[in-house]
C-alpha atoms as a PDB file:
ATOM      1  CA  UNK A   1       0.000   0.000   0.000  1.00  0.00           C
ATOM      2  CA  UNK A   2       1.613   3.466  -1.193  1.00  0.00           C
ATOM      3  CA  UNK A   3       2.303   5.502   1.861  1.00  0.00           C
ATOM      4  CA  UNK A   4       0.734   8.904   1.331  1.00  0.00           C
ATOM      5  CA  UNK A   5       3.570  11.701   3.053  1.00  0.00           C
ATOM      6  CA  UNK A   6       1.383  14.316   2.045  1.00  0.00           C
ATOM      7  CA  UNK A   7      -1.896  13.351   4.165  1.00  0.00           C
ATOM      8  CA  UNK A   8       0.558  12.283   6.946  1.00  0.00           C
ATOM      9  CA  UNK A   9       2.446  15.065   7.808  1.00  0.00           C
ATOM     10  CA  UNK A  10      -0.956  17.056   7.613  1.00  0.00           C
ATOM     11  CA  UNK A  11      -2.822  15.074   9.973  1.00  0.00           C
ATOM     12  CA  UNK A  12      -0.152  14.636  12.513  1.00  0.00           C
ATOM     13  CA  UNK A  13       0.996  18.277  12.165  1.00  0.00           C
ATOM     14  CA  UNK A  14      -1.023  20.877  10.246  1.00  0.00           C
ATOM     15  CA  UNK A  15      -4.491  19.866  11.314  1.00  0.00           C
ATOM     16  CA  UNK A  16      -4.069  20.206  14.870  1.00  0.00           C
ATOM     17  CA  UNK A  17      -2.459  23.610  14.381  1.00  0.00           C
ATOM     18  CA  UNK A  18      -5.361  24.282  11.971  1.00  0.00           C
ATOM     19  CA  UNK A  19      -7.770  23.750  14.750  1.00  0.00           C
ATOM     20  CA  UNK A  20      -6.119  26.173  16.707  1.00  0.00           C
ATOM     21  CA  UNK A  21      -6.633  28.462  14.253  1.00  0.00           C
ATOM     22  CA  UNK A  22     -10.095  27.903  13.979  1.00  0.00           C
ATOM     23  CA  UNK A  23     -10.810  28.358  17.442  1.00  0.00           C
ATOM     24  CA  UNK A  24      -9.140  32.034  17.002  1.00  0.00           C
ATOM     25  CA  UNK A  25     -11.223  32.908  13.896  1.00  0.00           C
ATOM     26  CA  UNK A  26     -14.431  31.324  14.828  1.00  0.00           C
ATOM     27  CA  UNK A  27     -13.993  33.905  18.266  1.00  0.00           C
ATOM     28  CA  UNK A  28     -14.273  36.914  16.183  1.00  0.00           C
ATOM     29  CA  UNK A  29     -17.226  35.985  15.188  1.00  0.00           C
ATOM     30  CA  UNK A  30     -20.649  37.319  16.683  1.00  0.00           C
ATOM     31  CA  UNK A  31     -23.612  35.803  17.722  1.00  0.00           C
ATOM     32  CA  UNK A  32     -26.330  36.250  15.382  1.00  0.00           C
ATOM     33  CA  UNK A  33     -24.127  36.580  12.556  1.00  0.00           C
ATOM     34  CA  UNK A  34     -24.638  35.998   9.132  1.00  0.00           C
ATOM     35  CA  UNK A  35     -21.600  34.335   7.805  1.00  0.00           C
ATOM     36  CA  UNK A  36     -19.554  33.755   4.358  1.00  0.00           C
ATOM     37  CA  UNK A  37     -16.752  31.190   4.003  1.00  0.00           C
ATOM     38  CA  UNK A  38     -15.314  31.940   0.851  1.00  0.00           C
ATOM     39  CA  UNK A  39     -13.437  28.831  -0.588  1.00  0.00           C
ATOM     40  CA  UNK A  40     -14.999  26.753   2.337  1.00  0.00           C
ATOM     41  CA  UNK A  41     -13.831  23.408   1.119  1.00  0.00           C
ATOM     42  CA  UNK A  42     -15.052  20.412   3.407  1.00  0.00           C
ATOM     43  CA  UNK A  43     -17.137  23.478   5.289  1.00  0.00           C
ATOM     44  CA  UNK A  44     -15.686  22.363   8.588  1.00  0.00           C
ATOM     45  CA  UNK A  45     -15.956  26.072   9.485  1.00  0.00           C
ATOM     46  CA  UNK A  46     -19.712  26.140   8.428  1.00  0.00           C
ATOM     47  CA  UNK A  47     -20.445  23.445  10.450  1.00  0.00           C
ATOM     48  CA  UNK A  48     -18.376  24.668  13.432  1.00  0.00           C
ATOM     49  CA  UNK A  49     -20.388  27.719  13.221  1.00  0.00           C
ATOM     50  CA  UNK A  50     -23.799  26.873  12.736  1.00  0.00           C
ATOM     51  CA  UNK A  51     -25.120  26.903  16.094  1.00  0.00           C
ATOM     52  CA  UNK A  52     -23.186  30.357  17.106  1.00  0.00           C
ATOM     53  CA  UNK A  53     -24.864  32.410  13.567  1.00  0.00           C
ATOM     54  CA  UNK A  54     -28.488  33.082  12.289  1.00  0.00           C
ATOM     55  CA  UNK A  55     -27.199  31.990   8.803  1.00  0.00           C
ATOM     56  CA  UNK A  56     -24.144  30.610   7.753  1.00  0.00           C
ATOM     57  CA  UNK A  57     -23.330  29.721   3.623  1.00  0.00           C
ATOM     58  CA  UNK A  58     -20.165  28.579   1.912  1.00  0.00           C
ATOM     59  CA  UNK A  59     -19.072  28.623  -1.531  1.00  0.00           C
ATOM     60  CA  UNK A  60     -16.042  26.879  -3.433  1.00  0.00           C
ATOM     61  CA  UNK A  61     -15.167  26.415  -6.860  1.00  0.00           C
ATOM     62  CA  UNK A  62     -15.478  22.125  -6.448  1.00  0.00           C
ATOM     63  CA  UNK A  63     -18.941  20.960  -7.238  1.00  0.00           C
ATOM     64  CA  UNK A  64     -18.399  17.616  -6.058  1.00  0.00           C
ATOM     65  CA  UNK A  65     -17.505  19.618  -2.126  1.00  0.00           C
ATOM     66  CA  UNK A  66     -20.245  21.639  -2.467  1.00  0.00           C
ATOM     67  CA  UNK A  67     -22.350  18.192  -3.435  1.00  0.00           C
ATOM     68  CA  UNK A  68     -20.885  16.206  -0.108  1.00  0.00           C
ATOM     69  CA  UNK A  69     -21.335  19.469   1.846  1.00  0.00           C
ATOM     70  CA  UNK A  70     -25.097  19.886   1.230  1.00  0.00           C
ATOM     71  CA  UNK A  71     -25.756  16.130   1.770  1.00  0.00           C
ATOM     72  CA  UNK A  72     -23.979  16.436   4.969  1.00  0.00           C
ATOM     73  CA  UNK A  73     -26.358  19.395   5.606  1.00  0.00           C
ATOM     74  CA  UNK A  74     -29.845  17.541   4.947  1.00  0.00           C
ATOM     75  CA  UNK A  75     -28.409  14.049   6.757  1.00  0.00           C
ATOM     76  CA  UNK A  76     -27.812  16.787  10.326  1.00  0.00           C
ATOM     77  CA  UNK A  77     -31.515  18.672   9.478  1.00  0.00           C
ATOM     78  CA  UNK A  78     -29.546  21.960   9.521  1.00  0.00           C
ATOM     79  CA  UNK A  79     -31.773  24.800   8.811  1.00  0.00           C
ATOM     80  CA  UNK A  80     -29.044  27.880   8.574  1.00  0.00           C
ATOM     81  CA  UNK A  81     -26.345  26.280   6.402  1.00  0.00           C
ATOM     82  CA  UNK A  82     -25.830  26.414   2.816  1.00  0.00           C
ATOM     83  CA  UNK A  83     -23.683  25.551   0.324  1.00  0.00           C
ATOM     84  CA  UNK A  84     -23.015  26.815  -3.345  1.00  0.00           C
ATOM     85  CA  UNK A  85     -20.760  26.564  -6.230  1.00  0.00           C
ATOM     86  CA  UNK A  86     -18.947  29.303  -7.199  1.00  0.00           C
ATOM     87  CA  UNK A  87     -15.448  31.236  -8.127  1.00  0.00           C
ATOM     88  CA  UNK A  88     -14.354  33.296  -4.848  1.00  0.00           C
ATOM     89  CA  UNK A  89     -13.778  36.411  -7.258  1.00  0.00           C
ATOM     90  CA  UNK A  90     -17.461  36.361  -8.463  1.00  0.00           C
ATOM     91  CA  UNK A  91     -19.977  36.558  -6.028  1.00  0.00           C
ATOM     92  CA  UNK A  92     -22.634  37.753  -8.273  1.00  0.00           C
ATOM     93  CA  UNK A  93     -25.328  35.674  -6.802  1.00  0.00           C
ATOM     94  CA  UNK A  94     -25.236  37.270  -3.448  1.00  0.00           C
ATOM     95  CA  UNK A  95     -26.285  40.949  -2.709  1.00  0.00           C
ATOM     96  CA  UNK A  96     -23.483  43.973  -1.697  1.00  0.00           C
ATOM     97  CA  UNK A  97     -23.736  44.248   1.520  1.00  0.00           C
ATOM     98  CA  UNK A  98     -25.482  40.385   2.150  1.00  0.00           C
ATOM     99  CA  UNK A  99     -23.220  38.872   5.084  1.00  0.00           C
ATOM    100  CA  UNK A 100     -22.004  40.666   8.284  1.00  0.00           C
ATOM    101  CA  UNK A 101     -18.597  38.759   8.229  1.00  0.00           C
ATOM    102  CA  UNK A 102     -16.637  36.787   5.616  1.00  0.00           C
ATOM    103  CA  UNK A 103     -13.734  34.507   6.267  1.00  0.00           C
ATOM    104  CA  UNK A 104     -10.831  33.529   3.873  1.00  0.00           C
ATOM    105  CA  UNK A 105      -9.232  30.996   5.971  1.00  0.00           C
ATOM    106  CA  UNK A 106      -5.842  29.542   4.422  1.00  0.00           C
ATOM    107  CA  UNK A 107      -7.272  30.537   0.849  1.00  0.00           C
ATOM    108  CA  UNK A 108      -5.317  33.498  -0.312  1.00  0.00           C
ATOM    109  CA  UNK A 109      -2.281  31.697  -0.586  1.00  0.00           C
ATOM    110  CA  UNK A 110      -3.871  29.556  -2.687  1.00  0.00           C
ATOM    111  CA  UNK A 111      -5.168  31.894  -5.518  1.00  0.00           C
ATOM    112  CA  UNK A 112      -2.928  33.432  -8.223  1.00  0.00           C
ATOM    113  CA  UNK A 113      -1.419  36.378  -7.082  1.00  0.00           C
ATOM    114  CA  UNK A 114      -2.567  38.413 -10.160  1.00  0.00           C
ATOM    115  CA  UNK A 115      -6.371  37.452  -9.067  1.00  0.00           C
ATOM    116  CA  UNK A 116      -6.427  38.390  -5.005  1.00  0.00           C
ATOM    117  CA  UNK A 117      -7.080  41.714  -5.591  1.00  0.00           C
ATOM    118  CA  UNK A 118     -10.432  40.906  -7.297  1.00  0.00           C
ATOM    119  CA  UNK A 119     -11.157  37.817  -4.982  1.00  0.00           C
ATOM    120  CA  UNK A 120     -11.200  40.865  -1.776  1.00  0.00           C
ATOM    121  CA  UNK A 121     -12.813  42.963  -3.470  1.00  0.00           C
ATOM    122  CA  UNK A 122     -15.546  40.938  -4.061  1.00  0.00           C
ATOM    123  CA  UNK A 123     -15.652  39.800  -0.665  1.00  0.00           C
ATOM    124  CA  UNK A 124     -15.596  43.603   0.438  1.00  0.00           C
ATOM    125  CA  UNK A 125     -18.633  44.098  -1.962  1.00  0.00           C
ATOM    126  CA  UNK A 126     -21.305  41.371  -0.147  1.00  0.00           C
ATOM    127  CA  UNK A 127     -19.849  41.288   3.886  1.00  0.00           C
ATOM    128  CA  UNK A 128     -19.086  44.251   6.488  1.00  0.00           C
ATOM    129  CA  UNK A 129     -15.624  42.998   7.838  1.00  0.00           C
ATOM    130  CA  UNK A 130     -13.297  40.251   6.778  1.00  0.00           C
ATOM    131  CA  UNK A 131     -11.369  37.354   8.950  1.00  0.00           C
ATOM    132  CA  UNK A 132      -9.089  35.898   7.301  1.00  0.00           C
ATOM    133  CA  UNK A 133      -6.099  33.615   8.369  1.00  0.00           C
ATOM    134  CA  UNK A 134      -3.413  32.696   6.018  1.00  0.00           C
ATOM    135  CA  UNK A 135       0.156  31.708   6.236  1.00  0.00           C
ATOM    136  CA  UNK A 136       2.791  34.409   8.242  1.00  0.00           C
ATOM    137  CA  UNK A 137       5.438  35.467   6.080  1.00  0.00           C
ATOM    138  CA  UNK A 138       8.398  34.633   6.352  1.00  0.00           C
ATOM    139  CA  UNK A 139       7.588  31.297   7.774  1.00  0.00           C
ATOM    140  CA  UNK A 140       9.813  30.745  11.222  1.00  0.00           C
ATOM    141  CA  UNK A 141      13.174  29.225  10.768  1.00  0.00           C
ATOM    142  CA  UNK A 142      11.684  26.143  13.035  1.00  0.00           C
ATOM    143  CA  UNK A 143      10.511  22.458  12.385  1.00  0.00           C
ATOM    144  CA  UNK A 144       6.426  23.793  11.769  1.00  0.00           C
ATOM    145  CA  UNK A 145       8.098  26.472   9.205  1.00  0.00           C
ATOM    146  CA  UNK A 146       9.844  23.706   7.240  1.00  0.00           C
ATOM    147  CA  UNK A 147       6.694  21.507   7.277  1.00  0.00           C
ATOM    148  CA  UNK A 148       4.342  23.757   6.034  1.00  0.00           C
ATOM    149  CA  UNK A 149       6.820  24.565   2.818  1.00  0.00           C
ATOM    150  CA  UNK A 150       7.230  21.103   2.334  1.00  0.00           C
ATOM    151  CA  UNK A 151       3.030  20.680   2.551  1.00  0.00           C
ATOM    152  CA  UNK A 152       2.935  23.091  -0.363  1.00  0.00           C
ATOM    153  CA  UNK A 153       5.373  21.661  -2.659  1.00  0.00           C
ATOM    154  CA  UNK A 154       3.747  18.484  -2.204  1.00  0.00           C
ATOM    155  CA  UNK A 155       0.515  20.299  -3.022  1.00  0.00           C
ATOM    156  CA  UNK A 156       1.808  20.606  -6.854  1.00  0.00           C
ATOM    157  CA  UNK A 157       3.833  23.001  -9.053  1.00  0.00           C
ATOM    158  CA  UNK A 158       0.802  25.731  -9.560  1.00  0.00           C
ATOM    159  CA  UNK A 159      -0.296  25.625  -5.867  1.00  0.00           C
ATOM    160  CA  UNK A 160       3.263  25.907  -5.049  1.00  0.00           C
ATOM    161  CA  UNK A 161       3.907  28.875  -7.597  1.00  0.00           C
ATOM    162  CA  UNK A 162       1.324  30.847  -5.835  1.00  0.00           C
ATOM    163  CA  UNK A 163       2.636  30.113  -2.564  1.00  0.00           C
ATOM    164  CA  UNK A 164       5.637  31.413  -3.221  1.00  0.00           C
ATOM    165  CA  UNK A 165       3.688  34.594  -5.095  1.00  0.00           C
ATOM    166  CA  UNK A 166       2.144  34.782  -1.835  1.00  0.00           C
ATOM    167  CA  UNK A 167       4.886  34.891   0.151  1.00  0.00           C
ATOM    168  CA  UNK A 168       7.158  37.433  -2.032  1.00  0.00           C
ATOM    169  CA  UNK A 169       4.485  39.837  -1.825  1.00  0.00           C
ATOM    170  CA  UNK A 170       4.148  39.746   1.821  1.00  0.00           C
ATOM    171  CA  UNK A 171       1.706  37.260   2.838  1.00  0.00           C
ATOM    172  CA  UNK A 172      -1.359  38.937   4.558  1.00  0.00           C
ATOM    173  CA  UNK A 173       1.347  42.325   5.100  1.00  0.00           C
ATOM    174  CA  UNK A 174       0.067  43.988   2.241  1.00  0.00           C
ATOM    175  CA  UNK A 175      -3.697  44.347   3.760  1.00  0.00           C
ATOM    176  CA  UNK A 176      -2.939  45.883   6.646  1.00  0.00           C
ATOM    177  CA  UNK A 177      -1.115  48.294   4.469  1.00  0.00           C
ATOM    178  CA  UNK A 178      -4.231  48.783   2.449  1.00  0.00           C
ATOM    179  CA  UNK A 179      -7.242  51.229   2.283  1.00  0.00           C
ATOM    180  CA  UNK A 180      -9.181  49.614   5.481  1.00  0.00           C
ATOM    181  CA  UNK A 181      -9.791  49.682   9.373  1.00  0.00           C
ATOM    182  CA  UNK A 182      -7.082  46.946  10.603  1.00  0.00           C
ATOM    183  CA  UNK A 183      -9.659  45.849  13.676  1.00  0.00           C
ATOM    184  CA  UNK A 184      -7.096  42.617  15.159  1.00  0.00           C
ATOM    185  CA  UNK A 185      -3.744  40.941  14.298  1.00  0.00           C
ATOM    186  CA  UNK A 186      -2.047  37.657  15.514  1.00  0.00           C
ATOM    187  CA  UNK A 187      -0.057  35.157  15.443  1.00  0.00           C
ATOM    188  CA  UNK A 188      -1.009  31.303  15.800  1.00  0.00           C
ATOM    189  CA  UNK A 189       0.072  27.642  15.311  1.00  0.00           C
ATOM    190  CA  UNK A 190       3.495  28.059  16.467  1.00  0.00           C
ATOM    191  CA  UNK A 191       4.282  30.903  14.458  1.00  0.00           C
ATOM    192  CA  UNK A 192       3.040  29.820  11.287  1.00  0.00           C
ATOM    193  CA  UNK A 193      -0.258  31.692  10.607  1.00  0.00           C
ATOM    194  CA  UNK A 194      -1.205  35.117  10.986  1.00  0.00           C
ATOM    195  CA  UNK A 195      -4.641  35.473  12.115  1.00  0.00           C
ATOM    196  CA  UNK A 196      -6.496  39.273  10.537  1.00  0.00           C
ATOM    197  CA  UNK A 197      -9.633  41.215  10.910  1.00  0.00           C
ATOM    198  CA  UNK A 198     -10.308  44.301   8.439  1.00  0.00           C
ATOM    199  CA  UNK A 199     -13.096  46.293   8.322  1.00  0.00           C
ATOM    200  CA  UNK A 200     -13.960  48.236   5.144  1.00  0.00           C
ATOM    201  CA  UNK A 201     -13.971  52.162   5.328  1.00  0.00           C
ATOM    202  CA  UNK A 202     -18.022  53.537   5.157  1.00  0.00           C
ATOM    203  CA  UNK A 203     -17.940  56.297   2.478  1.00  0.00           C
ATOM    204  CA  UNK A 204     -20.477  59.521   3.209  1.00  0.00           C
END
């Protein structure tokens, strides 16, 4: 049987430092909210937060998620959760202004450089505030540093070309530079992820 490194070193390593970082985005969240997880993938985070906000919906550009996602919806009778299909830089089928909060968690990095700008902006059009968690750049010089680089070259040679896009631009650096109300910063998972809130700026 072909020994999969890849899933390994995430479960015994990544995952549990993911669900630390979770825990620190799902606290930023507010009772009563109505919630967007943009690139949700398994939904974990929708789930998570489904008895904490009135509504809760994830989209992601994998039909066959979105499919297991919405099944897994109906088989726990949830009432507040949904799921749809869609590209995280075109949101048309939600309203400006639809969601109090959306969350990019571990996403950006993932996205070609050349298309972020568009992916926040769209998330700035239909929610309030954004949470979004990400890898902090540089990595520490430590054991979880050199893990998580070797996770993304293992990931493949585009997810690791925007990685590394990612991370010569700054990681997450370059929106607290940008036009927007920097709300909360820090640092999780050993070192490895940098946890932000941003607020958009209310024109008159």
């Amino acid at each position: 049987m072909a020994v999969n490194i890849q899933h390994i070193l995430y479960s015994a390593v990544i995952d549990p430092l993911l669900s630390n970082l979770r825990k620190g985005m799902h606290e930023r969240i507010k009772a009563g909210s109505d919630v967007l997880d943009i690139a949700c993938g398994t939904g974990r985070s929708c789930f998570d937060l489904a008895s904490k906000c009135k509504q809760v919906t994830g989209i992601d550009n994998s039909a066959k998620l979105v499919a297991a996602n919405n099944d897994k919806v109906r088989k726990l009778g949830l009432e507040n959760v949904n799921f749809y299909v869609a590209e995280a830089g075109s949101l048309e089928i939600f309203q400006s202004n639809q969601f109090s909060t959306g969350l990019l968690s571990m996403a950006i990095h993932q996205f070609p450089y050349e298309a972020v700008d568009s992916i926040l902006n769209e998330a700035f059009r239909v929610s309030n505030r954004l949470i979004i968690a990400d890898y902090q750049i540089p990595l520490p010089a430590t054991i979880y540093g050199a893990l998580a680089r070797m996770m993304e070259w293992l990931a493949g040679k585009q997810h690791y070309e925007n990685f590394k896009a990612y991370s010569g631009n700054g990681g997450l650096q370059r929106l607290m530079n940008s036009d927007c109300i920097l709300n909360h910063v820090e640092i999780l998972g050993n070192g490895i992820f940098t946890l932000i809130e941003i607020e958009k700026i209310s024109k008159p």
